[in-house]
Protein backbone atom coordinates (compact mmCIF):
# COMPACT_ATOMS: atom_id res chain seq x y z
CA UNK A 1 135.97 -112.17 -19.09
CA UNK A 2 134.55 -111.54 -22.04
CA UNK A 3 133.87 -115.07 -23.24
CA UNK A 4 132.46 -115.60 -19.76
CA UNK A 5 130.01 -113.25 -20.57
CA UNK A 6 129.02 -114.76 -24.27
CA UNK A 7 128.93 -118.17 -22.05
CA UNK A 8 126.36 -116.92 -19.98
CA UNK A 9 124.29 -115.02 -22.13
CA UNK A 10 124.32 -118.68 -24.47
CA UNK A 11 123.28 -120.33 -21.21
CA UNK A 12 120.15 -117.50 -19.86
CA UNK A 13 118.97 -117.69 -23.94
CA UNK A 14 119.02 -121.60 -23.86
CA UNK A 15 117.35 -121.35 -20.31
CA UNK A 16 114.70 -119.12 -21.63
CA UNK A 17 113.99 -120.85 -24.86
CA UNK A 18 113.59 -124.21 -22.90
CA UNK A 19 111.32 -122.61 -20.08
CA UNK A 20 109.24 -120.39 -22.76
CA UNK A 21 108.24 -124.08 -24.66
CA UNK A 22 107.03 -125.31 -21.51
CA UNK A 23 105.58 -122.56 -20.23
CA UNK A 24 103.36 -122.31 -23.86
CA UNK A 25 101.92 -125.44 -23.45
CA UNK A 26 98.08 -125.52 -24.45
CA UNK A 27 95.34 -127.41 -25.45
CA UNK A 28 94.01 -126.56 -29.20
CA UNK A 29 90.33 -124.74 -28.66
CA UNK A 30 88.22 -124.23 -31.31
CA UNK A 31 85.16 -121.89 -30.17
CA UNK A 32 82.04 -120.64 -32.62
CA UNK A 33 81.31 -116.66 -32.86
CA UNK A 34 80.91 -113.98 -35.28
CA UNK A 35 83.17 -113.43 -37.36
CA UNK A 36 83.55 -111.00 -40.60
CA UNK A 37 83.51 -112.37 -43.87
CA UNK A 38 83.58 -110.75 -47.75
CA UNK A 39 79.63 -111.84 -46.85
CA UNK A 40 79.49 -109.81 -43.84
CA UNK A 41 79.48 -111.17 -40.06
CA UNK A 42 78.60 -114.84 -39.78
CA UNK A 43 78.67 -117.66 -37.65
CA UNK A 44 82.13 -119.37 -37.73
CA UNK A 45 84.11 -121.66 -36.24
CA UNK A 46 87.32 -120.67 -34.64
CA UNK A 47 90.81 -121.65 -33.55
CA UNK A 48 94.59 -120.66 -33.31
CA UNK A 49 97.14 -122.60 -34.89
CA UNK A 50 100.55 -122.19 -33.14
CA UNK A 51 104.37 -121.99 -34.56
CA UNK A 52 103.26 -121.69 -37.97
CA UNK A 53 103.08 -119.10 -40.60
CA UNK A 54 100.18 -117.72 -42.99
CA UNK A 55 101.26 -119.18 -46.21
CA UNK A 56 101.88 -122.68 -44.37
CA UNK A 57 98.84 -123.17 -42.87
CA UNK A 58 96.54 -121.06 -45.81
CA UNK A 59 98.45 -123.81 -48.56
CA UNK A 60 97.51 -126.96 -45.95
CA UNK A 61 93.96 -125.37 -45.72
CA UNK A 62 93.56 -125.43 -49.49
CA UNK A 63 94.76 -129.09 -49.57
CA UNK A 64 92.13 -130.04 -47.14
CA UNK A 65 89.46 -128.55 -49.17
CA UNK A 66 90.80 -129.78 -52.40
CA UNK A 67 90.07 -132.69 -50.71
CA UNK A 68 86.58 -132.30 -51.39
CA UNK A 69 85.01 -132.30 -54.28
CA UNK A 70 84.29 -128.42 -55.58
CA UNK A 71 84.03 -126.01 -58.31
CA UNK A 72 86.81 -123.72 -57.60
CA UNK A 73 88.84 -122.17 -54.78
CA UNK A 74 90.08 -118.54 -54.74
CA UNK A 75 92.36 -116.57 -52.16
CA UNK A 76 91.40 -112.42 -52.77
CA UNK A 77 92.52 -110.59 -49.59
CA UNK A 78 92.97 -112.50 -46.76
CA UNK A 79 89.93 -114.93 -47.28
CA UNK A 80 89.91 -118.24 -49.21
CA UNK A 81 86.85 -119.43 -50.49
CA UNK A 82 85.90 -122.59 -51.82
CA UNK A 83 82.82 -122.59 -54.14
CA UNK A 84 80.15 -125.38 -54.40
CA UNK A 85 82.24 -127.55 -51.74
CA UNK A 86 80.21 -131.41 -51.50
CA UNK A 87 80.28 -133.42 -48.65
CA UNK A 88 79.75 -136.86 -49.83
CA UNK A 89 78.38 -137.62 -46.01
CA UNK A 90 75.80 -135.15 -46.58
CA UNK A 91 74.09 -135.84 -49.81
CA UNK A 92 74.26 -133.86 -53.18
CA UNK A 93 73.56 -130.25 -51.28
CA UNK A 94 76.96 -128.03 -52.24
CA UNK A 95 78.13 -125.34 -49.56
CA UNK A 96 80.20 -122.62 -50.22
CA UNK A 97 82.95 -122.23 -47.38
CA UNK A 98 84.49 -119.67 -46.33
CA UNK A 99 87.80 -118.81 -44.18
CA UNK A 100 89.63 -116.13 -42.72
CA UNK A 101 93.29 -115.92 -41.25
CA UNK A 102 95.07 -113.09 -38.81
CA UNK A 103 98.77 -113.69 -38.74
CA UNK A 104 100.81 -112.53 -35.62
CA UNK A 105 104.19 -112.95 -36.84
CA UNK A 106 105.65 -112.30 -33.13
CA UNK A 107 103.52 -114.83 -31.05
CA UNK A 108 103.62 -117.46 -34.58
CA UNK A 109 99.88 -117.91 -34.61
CA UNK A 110 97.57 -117.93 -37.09
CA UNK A 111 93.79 -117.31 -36.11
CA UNK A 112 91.55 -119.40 -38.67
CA UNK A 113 87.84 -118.29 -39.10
CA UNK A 114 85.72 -120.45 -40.76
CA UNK A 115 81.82 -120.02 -41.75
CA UNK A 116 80.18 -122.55 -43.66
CA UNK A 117 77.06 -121.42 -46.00
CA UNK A 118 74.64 -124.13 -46.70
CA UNK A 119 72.43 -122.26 -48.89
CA UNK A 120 70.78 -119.24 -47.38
CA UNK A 121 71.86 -120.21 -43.34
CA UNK A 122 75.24 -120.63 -41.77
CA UNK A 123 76.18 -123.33 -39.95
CA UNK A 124 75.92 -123.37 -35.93
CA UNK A 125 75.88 -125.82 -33.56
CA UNK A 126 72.64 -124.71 -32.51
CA UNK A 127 70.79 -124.78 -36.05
CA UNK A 128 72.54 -128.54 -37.34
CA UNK A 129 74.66 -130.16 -34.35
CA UNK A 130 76.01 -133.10 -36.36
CA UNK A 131 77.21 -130.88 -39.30
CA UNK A 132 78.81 -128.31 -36.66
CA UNK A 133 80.89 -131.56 -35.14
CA UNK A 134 81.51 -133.09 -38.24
CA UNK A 135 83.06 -129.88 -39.16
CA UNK A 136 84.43 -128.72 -35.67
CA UNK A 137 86.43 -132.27 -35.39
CA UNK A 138 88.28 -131.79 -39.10
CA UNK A 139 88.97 -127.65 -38.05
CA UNK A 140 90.71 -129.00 -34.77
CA UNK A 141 92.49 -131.95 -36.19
CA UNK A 142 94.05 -129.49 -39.05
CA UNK A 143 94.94 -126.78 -36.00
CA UNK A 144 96.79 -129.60 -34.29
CA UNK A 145 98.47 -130.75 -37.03
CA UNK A 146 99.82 -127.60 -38.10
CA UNK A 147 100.75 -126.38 -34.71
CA UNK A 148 102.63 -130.29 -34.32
CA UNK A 149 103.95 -130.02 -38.19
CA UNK A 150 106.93 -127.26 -37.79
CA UNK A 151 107.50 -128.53 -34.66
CA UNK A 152 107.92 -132.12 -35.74
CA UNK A 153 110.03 -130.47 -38.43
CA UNK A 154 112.30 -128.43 -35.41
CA UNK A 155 112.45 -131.71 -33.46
CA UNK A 156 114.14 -133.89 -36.50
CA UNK A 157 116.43 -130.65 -37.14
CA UNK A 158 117.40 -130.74 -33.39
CA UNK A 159 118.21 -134.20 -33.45
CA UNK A 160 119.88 -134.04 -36.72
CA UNK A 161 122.15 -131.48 -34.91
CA UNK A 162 122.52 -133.18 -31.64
CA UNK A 163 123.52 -136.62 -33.89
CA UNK A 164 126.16 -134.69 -35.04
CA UNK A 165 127.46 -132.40 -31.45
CA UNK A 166 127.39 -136.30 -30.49
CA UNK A 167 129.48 -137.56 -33.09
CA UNK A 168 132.23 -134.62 -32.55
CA UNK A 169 132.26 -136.02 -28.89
CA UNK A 170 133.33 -139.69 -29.71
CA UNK A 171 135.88 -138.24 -32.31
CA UNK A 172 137.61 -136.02 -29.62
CA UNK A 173 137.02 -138.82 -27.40
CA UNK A 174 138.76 -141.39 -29.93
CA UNK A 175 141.57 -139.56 -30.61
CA UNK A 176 141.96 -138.97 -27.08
CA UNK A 177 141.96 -142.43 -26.56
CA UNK A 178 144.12 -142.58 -29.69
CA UNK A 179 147.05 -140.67 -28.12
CA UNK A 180 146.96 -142.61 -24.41
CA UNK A 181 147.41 -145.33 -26.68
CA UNK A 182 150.80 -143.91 -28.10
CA UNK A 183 151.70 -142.98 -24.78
CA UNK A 184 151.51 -146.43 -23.54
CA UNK A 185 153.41 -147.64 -26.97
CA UNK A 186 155.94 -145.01 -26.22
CA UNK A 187 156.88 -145.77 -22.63
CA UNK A 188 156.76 -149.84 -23.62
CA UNK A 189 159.28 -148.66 -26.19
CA UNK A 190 161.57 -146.24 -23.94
CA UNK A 191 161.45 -149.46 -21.36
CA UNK A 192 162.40 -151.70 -24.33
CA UNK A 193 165.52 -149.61 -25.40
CA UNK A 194 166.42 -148.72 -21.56
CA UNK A 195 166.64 -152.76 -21.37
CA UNK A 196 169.04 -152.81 -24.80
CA UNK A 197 171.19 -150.37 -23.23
CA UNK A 198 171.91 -151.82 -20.17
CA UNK A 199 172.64 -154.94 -22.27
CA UNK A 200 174.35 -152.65 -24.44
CA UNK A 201 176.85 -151.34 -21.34
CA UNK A 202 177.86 -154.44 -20.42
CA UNK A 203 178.88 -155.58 -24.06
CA UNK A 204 180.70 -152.23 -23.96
CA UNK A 205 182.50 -152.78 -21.35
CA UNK A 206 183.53 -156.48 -22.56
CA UNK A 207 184.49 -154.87 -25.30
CA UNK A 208 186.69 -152.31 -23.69
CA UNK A 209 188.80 -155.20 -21.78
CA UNK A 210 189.33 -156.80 -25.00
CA UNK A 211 190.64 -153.42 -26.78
CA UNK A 212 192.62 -152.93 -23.64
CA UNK A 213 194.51 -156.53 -23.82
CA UNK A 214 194.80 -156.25 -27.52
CA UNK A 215 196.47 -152.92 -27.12
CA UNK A 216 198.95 -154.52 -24.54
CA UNK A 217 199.65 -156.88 -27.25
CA UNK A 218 199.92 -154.72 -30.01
CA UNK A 219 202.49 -152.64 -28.01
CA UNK A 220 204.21 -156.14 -27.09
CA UNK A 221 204.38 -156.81 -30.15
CA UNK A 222 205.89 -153.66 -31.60
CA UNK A 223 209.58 -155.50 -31.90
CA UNK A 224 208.40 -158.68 -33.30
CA UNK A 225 208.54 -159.64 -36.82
CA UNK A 226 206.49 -157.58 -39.40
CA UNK A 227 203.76 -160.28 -39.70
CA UNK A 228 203.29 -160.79 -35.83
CA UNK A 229 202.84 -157.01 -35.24
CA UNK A 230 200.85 -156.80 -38.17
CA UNK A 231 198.30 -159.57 -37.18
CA UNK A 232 198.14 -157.49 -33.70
CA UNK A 233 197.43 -154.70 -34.85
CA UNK A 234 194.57 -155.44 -37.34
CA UNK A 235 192.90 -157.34 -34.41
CA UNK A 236 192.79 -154.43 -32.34
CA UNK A 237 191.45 -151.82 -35.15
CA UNK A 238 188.65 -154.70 -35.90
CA UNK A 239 187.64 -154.70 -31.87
CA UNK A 240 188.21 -150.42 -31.45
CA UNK A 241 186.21 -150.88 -34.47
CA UNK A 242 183.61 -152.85 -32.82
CA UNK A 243 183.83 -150.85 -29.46
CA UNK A 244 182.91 -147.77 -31.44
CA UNK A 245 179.74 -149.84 -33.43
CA UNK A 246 178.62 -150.39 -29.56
CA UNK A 247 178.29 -146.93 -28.71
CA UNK A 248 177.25 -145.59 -31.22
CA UNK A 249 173.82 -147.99 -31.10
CA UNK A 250 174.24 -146.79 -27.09
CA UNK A 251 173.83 -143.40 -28.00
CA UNK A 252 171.10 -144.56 -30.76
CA UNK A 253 169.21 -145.83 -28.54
CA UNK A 254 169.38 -142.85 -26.16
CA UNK A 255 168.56 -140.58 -28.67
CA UNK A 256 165.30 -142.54 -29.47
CA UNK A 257 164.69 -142.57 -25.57
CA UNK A 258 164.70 -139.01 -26.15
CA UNK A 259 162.95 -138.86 -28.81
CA UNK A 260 159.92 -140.89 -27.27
CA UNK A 261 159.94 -139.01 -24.35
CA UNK A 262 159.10 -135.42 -26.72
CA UNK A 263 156.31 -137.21 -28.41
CA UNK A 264 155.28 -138.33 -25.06
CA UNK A 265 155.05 -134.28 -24.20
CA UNK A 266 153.41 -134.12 -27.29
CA UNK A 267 150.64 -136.48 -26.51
CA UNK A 268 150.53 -134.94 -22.98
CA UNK A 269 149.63 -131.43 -24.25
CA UNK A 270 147.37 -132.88 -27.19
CA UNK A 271 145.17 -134.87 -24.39
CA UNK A 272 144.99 -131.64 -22.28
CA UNK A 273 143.80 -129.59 -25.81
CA UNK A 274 141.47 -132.51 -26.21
CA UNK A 275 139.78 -132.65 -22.61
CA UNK A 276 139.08 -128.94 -22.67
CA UNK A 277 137.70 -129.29 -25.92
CA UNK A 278 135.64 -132.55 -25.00
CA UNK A 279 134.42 -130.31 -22.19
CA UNK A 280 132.94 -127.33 -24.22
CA UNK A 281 131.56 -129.93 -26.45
CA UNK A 282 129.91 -131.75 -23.53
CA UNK A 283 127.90 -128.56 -22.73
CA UNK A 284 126.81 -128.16 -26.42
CA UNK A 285 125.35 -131.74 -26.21
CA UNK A 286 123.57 -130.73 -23.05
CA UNK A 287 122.86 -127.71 -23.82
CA UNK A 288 121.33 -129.21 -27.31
CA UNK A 289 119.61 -132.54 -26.09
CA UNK A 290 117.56 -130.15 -23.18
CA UNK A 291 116.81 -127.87 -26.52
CA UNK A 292 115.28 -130.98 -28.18
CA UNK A 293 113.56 -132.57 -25.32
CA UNK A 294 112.00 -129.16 -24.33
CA UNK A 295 110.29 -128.91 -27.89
CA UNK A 296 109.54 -132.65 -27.72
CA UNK A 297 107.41 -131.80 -24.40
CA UNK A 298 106.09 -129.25 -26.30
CA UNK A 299 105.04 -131.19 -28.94
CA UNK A 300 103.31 -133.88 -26.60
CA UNK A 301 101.26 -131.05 -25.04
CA UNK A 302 99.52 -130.06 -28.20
CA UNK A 303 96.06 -131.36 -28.38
């Protein structure tokens, strides 16, 4: 009962964790507002980056700035700032930017502020339009990519995972196959012996008749000369002899009949082990492929 109940509580978590990635699915907005700044409230841009953490997406950040050519760029509480930032694009005019981010560690977003100072304005969609999209486009671009980025990362760790619930399957499923197999050899080789023992019975029983007439001679022979009774006599041990080699392969044989048929048991119970455990295992490649597919659509509905 009480593995039932682990069962189902792996099944509702699986269920919910699949039906929470769909149900998340959004578009990427970026929006403009006012925002608060070390310089006090400007014009940003704005957007939420999803499944992804502060230090993540505030180290990618840098890297996209770093991209540009610029004097320096410091991180003091909570806002990164990049000094004397040049956009090739837009002549030899610097800009200082500046950029804000509010972890929620429960939801895994990261709001991402962003206010551009060109020298005495800030930049708006309404004051320089081209500037705004130039900037809007790269802001969105680096939301989507770190939203997609840990869950690219989740996907190849999902399917690393379900490679390997896969590969367990064909082992079980081999060495299932492995012991039919030896069933099969088993029962050709009980049929095989069965065969040599019938033969085995009738050479017995030839054999008997011939210890039975040598004995009549041997006890005819019991007032002949020494030599005659002699002669009898050893040709009766070497056939009782011979009758004994018989049945003693008979019961050889029999044994190994025996013998086969316990491995056969064997191989019986193993296979039953084997399906119950090819079973669970099913479940957890079920269970794991609907896991990765679920962050895969996911992933495709990020843009």
């Amino acid at each position: 009962m009480f593995g039932i109940l682990i069962n189902m509580k792996k099944t509702i978590a699986t269920f919910i964790f699949t039906y929470s990635f769909v149900l998340n699915s959004q578009n990427i907005n970026v929006t403009e507002s006012k925002e608060n700044f070390s310089t006090g409230s400007q014009n940003a841009i704005v957007t939420t980056i999803y499944e992804n953490g502060l230090d993540e997406v505030l180290s990618a950040w840098k890297k996209v700035l770093k991209d540009y050519k610029n004097e320096t760029i410091k991180d003091s509480k909570g806002e990164l700032f990049a000094d004397n930032l040049l956009v090739k694009e837009w002549g030899n005019n610097t800009i200082d930017v500046y950029t804000t981010f509010v972890a929620n560690k429960k939801d895994k977003t990261v709001k991402m502020a962003t206010a551009f100072d060109l020298g005495g304005t800030y930049l708006s969609s309404n004051g320089d339009k081209d500037k705004y999209n130039y900037f809007e486009k790269i802001i969105k671009d680096f939301a989507i990519n770190q939203t997609k980025t840990p869950l690219i990362n989740l996907v190849k760790t999902n399917e690393k995972k379900l490679n390997s619930l896969e590969s367990d399957q064909k082992s079980i499923e081999k060495k299932t196959e492995s012991l039919k197999n030896d069933i099969t050899d088993y029962k050709a080789k009980i049929s095989k012996n069965e065969t040599l023992i019938t033969a085995k019975d009738g050479e017995i029983s030839k054999k008997k008749s011939e210890v039975e007439v040598q004995k009549k001679v041997v006890e005819a022979s019991s007032d002949a000369v020494a030599e005659q009774a002699k002669a009898s006599k050893k040709i009766y041990e070497k056939l009782t002899g011979q009758l004994t080699d018989l049945e003693k392969e008979k019961r050889s044989l029999k044994k190994d009949i025996d013998n086969y048929n316990d491995k056969i048991k064997d191989s019986e119970k193993a296979i039953k082990k084997n399906d119950e455990k090819l079973a669970e295992k099913i479940k957890e490649v079920n269970k794991q492929k609907d896991s990765t597919e679920a962050i895969k659509k996911r992933l495709e509905s990020i843009n």
